[in-house]
PDB file of N, CA and C in Angstrom:
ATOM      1  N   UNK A   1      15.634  35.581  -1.847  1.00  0.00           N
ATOM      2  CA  UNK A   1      16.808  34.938  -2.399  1.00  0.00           C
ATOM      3  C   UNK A   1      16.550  33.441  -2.511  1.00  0.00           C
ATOM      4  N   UNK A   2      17.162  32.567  -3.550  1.00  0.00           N
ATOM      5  CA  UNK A   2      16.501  31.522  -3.918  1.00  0.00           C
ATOM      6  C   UNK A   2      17.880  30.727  -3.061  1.00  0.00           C
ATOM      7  N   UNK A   3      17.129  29.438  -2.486  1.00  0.00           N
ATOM      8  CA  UNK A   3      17.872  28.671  -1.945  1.00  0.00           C
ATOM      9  C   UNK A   3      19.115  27.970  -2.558  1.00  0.00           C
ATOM     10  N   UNK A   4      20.359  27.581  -2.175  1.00  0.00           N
ATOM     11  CA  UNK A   4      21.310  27.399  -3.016  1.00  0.00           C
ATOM     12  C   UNK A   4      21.317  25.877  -3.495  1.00  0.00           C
ATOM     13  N   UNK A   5      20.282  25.233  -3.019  1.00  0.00           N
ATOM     14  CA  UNK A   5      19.293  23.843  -3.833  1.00  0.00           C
ATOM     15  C   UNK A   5      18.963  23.499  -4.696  1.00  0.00           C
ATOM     16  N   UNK A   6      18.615  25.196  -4.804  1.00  0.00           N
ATOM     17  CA  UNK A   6      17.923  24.888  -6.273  1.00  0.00           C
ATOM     18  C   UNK A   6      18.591  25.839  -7.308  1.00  0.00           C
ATOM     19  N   UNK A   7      19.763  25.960  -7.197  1.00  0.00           N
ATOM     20  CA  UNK A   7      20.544  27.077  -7.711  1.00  0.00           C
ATOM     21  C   UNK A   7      21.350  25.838  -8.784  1.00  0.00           C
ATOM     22  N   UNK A   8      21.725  26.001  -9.752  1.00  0.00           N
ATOM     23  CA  UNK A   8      22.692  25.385 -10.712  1.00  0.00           C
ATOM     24  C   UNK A   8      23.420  26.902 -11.330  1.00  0.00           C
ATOM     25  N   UNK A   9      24.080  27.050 -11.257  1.00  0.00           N
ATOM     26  CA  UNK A   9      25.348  28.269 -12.556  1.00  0.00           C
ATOM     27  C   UNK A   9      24.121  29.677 -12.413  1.00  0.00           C
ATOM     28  N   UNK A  10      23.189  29.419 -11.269  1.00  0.00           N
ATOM     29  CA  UNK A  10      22.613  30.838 -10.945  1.00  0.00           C
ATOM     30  C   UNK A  10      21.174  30.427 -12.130  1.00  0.00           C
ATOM     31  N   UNK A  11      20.648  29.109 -12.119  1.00  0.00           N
ATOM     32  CA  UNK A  11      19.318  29.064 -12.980  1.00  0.00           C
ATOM     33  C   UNK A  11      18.491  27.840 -11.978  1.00  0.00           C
ATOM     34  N   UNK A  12      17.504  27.814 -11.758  1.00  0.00           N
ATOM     35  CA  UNK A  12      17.240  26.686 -11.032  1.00  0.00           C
ATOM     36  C   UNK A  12      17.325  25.175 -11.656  1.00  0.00           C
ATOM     37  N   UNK A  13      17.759  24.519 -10.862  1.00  0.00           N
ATOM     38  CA  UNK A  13      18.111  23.200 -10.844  1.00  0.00           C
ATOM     39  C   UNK A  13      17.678  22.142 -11.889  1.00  0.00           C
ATOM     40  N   UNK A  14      17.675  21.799 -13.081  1.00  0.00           N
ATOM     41  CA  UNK A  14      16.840  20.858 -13.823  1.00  0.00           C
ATOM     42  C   UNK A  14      17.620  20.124 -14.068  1.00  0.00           C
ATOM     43  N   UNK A  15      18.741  20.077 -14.772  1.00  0.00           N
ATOM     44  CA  UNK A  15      19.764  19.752 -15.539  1.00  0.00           C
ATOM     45  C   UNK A  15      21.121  19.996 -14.975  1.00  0.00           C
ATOM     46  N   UNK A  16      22.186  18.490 -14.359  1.00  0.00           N
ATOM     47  CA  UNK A  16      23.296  18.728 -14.420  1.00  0.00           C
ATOM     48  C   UNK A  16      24.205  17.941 -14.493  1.00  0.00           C
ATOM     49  N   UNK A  17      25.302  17.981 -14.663  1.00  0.00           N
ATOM     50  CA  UNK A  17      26.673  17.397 -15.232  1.00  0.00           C
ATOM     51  C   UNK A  17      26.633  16.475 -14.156  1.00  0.00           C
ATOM     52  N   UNK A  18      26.647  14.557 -14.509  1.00  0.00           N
ATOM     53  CA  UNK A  18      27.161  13.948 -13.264  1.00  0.00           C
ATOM     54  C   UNK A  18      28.242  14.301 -12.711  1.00  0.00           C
ATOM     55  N   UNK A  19      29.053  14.995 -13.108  1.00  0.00           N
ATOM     56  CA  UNK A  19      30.590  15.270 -12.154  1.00  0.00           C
ATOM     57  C   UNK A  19      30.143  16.199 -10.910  1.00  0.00           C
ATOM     58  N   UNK A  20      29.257  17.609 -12.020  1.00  0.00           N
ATOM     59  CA  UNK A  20      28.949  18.632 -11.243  1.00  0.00           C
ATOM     60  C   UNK A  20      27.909  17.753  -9.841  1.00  0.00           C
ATOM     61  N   UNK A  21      27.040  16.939 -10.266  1.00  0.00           N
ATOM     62  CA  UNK A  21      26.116  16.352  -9.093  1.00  0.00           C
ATOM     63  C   UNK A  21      27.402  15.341  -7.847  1.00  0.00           C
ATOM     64  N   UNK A  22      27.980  15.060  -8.333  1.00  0.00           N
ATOM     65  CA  UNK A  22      28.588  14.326  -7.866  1.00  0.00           C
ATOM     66  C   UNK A  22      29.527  15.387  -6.780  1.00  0.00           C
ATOM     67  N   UNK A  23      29.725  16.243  -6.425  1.00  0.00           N
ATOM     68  CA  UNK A  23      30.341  17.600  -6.026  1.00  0.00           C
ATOM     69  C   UNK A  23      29.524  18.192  -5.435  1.00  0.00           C
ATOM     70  N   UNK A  24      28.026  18.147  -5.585  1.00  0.00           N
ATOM     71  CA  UNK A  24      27.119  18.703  -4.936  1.00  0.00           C
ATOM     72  C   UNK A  24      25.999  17.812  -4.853  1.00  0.00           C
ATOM     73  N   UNK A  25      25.745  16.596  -4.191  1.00  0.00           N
ATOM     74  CA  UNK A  25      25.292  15.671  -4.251  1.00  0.00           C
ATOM     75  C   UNK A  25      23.885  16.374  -3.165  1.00  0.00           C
ATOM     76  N   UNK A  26      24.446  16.389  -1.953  1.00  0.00           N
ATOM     77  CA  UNK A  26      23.347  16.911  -1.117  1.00  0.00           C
ATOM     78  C   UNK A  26      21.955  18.124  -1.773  1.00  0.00           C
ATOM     79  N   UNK A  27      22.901  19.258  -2.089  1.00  0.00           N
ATOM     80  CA  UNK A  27      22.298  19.918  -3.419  1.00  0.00           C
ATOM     81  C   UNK A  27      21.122  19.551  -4.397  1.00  0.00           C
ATOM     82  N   UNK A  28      21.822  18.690  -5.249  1.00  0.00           N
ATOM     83  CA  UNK A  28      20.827  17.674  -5.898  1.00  0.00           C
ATOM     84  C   UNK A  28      19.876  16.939  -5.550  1.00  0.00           C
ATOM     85  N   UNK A  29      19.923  16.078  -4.704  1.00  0.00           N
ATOM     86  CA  UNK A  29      18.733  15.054  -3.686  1.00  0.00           C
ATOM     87  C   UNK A  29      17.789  16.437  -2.927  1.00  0.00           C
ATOM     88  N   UNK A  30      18.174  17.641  -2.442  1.00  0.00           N
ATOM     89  CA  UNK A  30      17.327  18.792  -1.920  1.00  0.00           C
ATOM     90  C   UNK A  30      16.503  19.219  -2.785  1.00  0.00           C
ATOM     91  N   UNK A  31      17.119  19.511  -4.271  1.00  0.00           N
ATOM     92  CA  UNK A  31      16.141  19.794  -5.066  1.00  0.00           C
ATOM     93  C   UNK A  31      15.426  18.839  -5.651  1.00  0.00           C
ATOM     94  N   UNK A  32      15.441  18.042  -5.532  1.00  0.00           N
ATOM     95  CA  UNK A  32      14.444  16.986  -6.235  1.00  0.00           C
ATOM     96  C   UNK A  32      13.565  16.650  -5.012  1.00  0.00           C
ATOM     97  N   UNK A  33      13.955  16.658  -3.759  1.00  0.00           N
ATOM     98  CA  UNK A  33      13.238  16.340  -2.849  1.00  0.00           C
ATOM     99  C   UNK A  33      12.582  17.862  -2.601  1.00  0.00           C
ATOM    100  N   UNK A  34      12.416  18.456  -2.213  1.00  0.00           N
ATOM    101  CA  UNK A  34      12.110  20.042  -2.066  1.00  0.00           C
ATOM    102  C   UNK A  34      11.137  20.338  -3.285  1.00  0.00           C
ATOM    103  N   UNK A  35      11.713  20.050  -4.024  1.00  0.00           N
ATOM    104  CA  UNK A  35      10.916  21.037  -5.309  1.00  0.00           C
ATOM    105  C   UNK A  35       9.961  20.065  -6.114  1.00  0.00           C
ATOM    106  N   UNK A  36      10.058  18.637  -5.349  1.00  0.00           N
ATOM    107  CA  UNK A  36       9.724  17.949  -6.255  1.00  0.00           C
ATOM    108  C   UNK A  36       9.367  17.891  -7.914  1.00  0.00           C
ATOM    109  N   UNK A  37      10.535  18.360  -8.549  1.00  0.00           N
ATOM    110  CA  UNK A  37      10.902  18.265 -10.041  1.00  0.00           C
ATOM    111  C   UNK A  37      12.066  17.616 -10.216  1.00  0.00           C
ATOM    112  N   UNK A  38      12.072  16.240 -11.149  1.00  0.00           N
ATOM    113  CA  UNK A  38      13.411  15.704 -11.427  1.00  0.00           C
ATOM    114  C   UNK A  38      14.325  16.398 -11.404  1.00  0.00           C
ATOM    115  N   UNK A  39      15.576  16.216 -10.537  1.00  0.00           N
ATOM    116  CA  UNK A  39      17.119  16.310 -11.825  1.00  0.00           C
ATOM    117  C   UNK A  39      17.347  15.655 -12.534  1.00  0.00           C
ATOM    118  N   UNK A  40      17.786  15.868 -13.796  1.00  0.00           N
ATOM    119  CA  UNK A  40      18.376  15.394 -14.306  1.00  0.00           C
ATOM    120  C   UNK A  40      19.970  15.277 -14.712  1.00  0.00           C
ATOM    121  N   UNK A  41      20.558  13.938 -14.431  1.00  0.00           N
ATOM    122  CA  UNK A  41      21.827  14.235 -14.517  1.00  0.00           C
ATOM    123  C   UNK A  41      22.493  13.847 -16.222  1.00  0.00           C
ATOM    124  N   UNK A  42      23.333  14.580 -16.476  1.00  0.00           N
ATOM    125  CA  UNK A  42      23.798  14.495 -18.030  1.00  0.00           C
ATOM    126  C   UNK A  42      25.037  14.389 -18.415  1.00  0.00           C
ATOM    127  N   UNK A  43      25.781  13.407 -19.412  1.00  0.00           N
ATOM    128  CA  UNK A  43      27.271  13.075 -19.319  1.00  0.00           C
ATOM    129  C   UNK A  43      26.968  13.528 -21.196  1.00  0.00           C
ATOM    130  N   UNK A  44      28.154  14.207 -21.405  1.00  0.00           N
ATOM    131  CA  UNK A  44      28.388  14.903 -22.404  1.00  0.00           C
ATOM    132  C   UNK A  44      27.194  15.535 -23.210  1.00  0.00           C
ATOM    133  N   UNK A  45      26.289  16.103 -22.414  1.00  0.00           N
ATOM    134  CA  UNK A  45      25.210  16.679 -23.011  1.00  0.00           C
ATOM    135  C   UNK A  45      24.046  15.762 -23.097  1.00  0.00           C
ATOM    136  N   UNK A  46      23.816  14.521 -22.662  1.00  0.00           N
ATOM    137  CA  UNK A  46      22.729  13.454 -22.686  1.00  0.00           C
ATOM    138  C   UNK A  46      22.315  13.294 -21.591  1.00  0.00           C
ATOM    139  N   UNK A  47      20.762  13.299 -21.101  1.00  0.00           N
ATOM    140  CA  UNK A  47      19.816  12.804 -20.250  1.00  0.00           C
ATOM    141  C   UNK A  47      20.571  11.611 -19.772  1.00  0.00           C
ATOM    142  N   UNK A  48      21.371  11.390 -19.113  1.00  0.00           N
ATOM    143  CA  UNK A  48      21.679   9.723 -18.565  1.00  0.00           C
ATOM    144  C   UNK A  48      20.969   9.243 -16.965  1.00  0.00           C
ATOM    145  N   UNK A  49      20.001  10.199 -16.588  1.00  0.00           N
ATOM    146  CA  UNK A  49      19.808   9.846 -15.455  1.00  0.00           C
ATOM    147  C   UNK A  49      19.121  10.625 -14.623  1.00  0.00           C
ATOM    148  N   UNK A  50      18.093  10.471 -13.840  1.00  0.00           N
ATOM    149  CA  UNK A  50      17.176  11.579 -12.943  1.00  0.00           C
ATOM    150  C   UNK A  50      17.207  11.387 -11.276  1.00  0.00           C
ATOM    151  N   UNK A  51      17.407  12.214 -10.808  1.00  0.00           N
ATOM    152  CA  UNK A  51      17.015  12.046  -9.126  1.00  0.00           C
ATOM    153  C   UNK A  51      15.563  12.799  -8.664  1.00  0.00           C
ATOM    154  N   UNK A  52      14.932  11.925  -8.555  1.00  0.00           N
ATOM    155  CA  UNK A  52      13.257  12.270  -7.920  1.00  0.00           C
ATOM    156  C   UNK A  52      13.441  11.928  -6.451  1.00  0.00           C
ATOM    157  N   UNK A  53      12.333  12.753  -6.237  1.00  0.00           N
ATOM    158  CA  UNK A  53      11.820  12.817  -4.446  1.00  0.00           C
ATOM    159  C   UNK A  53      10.912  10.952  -4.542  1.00  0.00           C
ATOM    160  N   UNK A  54      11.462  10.053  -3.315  1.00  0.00           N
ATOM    161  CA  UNK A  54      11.310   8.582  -3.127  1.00  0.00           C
ATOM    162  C   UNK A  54       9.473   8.787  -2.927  1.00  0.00           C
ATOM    163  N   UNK A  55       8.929   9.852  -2.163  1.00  0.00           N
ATOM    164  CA  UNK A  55       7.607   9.904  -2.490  1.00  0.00           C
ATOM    165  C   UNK A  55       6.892  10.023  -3.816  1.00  0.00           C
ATOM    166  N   UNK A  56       7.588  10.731  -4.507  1.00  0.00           N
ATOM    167  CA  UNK A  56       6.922  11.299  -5.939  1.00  0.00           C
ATOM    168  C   UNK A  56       7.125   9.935  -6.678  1.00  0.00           C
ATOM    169  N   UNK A  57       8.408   9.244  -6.457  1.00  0.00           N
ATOM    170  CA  UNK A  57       8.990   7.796  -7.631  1.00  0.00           C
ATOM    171  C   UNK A  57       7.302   6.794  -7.205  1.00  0.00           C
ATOM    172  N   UNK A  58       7.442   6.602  -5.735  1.00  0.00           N
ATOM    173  CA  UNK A  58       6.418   5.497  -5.426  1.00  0.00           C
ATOM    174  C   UNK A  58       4.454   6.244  -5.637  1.00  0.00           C
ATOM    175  N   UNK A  59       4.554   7.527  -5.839  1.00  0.00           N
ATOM    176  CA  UNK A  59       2.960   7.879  -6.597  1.00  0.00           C
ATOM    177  C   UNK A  59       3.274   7.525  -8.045  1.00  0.00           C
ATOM    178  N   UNK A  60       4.233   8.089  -8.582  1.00  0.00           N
ATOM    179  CA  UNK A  60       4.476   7.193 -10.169  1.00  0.00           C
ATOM    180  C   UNK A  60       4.472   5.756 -10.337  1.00  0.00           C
ATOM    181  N   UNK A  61       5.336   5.182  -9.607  1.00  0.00           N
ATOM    182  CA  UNK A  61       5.063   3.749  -9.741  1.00  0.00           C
ATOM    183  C   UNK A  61       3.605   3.305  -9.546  1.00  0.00           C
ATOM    184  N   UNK A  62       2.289   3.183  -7.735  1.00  0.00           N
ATOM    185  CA  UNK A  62       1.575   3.521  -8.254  1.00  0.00           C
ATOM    186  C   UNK A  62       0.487   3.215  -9.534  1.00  0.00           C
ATOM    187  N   UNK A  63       0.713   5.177 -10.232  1.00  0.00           N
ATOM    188  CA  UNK A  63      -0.257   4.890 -11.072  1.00  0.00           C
ATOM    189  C   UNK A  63       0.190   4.508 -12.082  1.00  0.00           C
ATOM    190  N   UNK A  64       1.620   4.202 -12.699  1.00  0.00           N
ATOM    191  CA  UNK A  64       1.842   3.405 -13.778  1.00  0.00           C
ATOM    192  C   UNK A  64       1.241   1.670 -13.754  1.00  0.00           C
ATOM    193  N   UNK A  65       0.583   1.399 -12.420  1.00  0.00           N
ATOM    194  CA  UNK A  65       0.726  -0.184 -12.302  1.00  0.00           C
ATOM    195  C   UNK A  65      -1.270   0.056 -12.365  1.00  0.00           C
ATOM    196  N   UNK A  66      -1.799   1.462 -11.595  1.00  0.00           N
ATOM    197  CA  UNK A  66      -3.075   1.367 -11.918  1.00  0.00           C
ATOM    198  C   UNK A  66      -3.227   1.496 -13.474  1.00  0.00           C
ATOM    199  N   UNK A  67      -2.259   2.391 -13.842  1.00  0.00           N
ATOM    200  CA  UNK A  67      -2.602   2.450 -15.691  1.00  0.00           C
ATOM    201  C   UNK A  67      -2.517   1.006 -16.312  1.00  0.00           C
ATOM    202  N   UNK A  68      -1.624  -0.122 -16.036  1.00  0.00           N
ATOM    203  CA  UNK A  68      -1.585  -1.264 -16.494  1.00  0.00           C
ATOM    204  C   UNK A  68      -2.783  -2.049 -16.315  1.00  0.00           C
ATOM    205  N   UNK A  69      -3.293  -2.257 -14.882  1.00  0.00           N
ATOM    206  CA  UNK A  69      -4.280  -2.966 -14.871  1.00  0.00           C
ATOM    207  C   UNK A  69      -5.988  -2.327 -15.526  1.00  0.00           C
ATOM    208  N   UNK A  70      -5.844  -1.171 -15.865  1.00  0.00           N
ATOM    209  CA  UNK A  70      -6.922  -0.830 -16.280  1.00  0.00           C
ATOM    210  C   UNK A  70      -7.053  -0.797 -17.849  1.00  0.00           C
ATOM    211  N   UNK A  71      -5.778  -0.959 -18.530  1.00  0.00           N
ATOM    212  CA  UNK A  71      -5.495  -1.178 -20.004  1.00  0.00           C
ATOM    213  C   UNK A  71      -5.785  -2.813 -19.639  1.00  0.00           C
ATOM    214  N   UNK A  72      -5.246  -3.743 -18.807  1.00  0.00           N
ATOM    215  CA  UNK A  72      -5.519  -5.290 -19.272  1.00  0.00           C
ATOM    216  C   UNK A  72      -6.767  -5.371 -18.890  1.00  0.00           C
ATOM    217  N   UNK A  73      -7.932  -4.610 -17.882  1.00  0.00           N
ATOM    218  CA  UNK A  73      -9.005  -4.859 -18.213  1.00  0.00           C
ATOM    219  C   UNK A  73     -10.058  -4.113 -19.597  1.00  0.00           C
ATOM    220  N   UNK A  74      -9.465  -3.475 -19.853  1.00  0.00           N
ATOM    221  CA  UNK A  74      -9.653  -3.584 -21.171  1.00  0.00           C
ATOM    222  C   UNK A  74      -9.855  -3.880 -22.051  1.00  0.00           C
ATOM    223  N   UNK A  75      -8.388  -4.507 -22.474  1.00  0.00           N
ATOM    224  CA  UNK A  75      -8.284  -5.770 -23.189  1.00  0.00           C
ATOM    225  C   UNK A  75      -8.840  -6.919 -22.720  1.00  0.00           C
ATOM    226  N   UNK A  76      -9.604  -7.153 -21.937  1.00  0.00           N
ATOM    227  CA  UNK A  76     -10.069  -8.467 -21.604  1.00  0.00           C
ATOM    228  C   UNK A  76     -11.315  -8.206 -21.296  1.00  0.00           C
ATOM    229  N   UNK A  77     -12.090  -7.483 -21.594  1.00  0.00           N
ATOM    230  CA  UNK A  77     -13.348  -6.936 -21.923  1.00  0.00           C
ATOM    231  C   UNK A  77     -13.376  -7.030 -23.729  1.00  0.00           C
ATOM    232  N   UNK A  78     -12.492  -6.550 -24.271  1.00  0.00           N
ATOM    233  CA  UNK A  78     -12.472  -6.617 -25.446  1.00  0.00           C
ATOM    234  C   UNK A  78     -12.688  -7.766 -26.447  1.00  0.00           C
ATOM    235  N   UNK A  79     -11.812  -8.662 -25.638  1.00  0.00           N
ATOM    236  CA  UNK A  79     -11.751 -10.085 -26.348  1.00  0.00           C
ATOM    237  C   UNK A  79     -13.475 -10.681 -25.541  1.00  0.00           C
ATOM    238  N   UNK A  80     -13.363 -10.281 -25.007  1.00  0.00           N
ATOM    239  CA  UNK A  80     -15.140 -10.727 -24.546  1.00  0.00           C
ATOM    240  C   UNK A  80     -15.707 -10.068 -25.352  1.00  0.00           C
ATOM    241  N   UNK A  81     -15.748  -9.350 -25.502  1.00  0.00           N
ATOM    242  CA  UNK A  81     -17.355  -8.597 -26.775  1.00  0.00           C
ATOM    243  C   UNK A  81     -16.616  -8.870 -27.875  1.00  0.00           C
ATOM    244  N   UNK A  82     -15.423  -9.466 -28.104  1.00  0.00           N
ATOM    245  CA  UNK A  82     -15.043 -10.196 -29.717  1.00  0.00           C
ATOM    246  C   UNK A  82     -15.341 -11.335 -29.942  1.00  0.00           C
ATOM    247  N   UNK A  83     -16.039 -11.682 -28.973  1.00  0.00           N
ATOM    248  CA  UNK A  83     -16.531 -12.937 -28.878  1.00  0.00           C
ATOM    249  C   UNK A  83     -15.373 -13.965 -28.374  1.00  0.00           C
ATOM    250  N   UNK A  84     -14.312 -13.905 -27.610  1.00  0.00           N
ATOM    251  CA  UNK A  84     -13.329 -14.966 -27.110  1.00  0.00           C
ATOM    252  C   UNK A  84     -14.224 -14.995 -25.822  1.00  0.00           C
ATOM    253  N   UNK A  85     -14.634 -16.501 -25.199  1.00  0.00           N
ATOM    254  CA  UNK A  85     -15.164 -17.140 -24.143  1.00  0.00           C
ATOM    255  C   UNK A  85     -14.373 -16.388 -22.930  1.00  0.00           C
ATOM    256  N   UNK A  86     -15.225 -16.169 -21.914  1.00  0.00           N
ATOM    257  CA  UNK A  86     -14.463 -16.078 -20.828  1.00  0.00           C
ATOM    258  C   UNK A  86     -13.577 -17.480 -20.367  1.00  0.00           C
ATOM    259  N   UNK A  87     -12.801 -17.297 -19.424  1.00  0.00           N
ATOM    260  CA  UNK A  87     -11.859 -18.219 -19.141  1.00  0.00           C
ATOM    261  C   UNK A  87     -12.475 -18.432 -17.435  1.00  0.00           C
ATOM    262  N   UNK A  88     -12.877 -19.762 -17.416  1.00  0.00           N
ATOM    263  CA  UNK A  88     -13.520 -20.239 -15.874  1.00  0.00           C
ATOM    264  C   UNK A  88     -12.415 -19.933 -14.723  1.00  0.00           C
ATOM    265  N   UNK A  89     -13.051 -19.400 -13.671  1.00  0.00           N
ATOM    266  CA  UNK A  89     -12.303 -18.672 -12.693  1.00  0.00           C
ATOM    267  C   UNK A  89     -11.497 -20.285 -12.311  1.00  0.00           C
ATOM    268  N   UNK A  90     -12.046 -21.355 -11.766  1.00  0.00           N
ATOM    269  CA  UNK A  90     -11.471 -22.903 -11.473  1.00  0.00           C
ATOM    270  C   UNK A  90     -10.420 -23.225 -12.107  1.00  0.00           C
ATOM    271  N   UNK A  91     -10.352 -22.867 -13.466  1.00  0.00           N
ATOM    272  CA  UNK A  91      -9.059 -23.310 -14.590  1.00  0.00           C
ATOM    273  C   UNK A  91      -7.745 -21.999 -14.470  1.00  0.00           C
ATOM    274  N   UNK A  92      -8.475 -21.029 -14.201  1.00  0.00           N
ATOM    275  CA  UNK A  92      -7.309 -20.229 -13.839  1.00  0.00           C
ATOM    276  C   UNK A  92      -6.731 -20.741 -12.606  1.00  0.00           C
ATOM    277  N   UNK A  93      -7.548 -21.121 -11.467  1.00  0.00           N
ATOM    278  CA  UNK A  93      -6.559 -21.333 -10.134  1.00  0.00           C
ATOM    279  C   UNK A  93      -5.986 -22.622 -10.603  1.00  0.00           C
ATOM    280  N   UNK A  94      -6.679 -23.463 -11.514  1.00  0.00           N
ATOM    281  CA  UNK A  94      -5.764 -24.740 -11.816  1.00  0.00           C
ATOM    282  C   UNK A  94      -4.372 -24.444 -12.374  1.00  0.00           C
ATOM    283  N   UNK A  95      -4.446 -23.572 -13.234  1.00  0.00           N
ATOM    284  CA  UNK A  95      -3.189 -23.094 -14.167  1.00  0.00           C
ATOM    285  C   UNK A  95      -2.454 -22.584 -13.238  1.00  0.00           C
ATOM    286  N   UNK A  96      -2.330 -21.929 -12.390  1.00  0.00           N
ATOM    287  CA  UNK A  96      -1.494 -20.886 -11.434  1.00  0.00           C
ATOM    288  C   UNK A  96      -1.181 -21.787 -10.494  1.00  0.00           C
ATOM    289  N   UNK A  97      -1.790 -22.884 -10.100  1.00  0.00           N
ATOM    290  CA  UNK A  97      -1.498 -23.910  -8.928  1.00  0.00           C
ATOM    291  C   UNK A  97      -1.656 -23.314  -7.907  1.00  0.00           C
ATOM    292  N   UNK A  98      -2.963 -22.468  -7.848  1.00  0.00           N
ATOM    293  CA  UNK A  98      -3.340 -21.902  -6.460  1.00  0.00           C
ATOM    294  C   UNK A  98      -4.188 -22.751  -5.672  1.00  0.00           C
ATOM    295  N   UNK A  99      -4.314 -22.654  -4.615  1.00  0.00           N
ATOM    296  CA  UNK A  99      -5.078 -23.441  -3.848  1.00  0.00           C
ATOM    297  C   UNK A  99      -5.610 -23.097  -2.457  1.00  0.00           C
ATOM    298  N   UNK A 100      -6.927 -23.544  -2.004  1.00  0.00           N
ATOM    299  CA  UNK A 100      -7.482 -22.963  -0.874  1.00  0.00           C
ATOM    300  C   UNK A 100      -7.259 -23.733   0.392  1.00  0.00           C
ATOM    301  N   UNK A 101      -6.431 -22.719   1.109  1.00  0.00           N
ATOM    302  CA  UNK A 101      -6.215 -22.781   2.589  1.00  0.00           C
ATOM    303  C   UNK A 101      -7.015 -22.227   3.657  1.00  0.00           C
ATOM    304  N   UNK A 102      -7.746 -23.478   4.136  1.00  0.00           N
ATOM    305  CA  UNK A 102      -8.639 -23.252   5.507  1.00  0.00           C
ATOM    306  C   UNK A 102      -8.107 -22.611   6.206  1.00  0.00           C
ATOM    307  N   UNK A 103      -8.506 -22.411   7.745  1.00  0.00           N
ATOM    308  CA  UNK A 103      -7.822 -21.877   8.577  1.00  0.00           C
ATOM    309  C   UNK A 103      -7.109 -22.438   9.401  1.00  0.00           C
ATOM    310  N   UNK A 104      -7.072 -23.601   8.772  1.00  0.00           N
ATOM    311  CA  UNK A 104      -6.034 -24.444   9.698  1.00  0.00           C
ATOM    312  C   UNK A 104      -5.269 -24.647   9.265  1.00  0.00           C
ATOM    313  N   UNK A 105      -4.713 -24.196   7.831  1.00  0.00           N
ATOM    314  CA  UNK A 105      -3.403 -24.493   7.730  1.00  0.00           C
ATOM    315  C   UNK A 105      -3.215 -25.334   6.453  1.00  0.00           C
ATOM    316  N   UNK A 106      -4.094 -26.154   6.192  1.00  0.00           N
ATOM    317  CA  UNK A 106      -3.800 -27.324   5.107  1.00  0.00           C
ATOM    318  C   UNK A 106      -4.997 -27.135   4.389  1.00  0.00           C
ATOM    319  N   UNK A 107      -4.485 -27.635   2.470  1.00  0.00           N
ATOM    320  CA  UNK A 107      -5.129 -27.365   1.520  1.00  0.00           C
ATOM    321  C   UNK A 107      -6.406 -28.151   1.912  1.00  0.00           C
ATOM    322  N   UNK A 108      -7.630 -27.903   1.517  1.00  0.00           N
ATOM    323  CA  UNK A 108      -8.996 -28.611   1.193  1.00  0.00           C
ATOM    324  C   UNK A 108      -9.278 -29.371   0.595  1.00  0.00           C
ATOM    325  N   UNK A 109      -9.664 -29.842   0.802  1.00  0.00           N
ATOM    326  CA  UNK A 109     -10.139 -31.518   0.049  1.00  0.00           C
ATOM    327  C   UNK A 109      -9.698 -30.940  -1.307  1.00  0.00           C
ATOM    328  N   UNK A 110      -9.500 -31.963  -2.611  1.00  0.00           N
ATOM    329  CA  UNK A 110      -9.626 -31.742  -3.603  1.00  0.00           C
ATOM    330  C   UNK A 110      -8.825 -30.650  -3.996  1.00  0.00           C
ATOM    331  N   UNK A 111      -8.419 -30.239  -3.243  1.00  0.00           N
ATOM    332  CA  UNK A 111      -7.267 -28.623  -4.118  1.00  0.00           C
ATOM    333  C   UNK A 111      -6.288 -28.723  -4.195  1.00  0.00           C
ATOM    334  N   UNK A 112      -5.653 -28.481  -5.486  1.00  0.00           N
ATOM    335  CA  UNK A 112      -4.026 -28.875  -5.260  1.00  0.00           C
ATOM    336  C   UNK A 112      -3.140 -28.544  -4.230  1.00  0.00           C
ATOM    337  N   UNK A 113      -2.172 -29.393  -4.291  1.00  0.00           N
ATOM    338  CA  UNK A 113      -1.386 -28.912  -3.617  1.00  0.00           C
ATOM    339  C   UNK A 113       0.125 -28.480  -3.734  1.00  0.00           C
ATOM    340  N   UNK A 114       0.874 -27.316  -3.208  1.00  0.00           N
ATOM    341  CA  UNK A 114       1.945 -26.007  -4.042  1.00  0.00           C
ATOM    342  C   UNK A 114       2.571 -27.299  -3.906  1.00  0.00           C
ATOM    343  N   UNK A 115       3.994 -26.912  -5.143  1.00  0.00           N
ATOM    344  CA  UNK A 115       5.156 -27.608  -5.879  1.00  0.00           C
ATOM    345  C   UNK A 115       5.706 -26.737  -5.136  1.00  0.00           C
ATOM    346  N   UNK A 116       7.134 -27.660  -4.385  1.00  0.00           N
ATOM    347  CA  UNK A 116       8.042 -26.791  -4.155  1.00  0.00           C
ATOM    348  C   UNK A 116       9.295 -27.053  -5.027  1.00  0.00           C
TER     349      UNK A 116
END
């Protein structure tokens, strides 16, 4: 017998009415956490909204941020074999106003120092 979690109108859980989630809230967060497959919640027949398991959201987040950085190295490989100059690692920390902190605490000779 299938758990009543993952039960919606007797079909398992994908899709449901914010009123209906809202009435069976615990319900909802079980199956998304449990089954790890979105709900989705829907106001007059429209996708307005999903409840995922907080583990599954933060592996998506994640690899959406590894997918980003591996598309901008990419692109920045690209513009290198298009012939755009690399950009000197020194002028980037100049631009960003980064600066190197010894271990004692205070910037190094010559390195800027942060704007507050």
């Amino acid at each position: 017998m299938y758990n009543s979690a993952f039960m919606a109108y007797g079909a398992p859980m994908g899709e449901i009415t914010v009123s209906d989630a809202r009435a069976r809230l615990a319900d909802v967060v079980d199956a998304a956490r449990v089954g790890h497959e979105p709900v989705y919640l829907t106001r007059r027949g429209k996708r307005v909204a999903a409840v995922i398991d907080a583990d599954d959201l933060d592996r998506l987040i994640a690899a959406a941020e590894d997918l980003a950085d591996v598309e901008a190295a990419a692109a920045a490989r690209a513009e290198i074999d298009g012939g755009d100059p690399a950009i000197p690692w020194e002028q980037i920390k100049a631009e960003l106003a980064w600066y190197d902190v010894p271990h004692s605490g205070r910037p190094s000779r010559g390195a800027p120092t942060p704007q507050a």
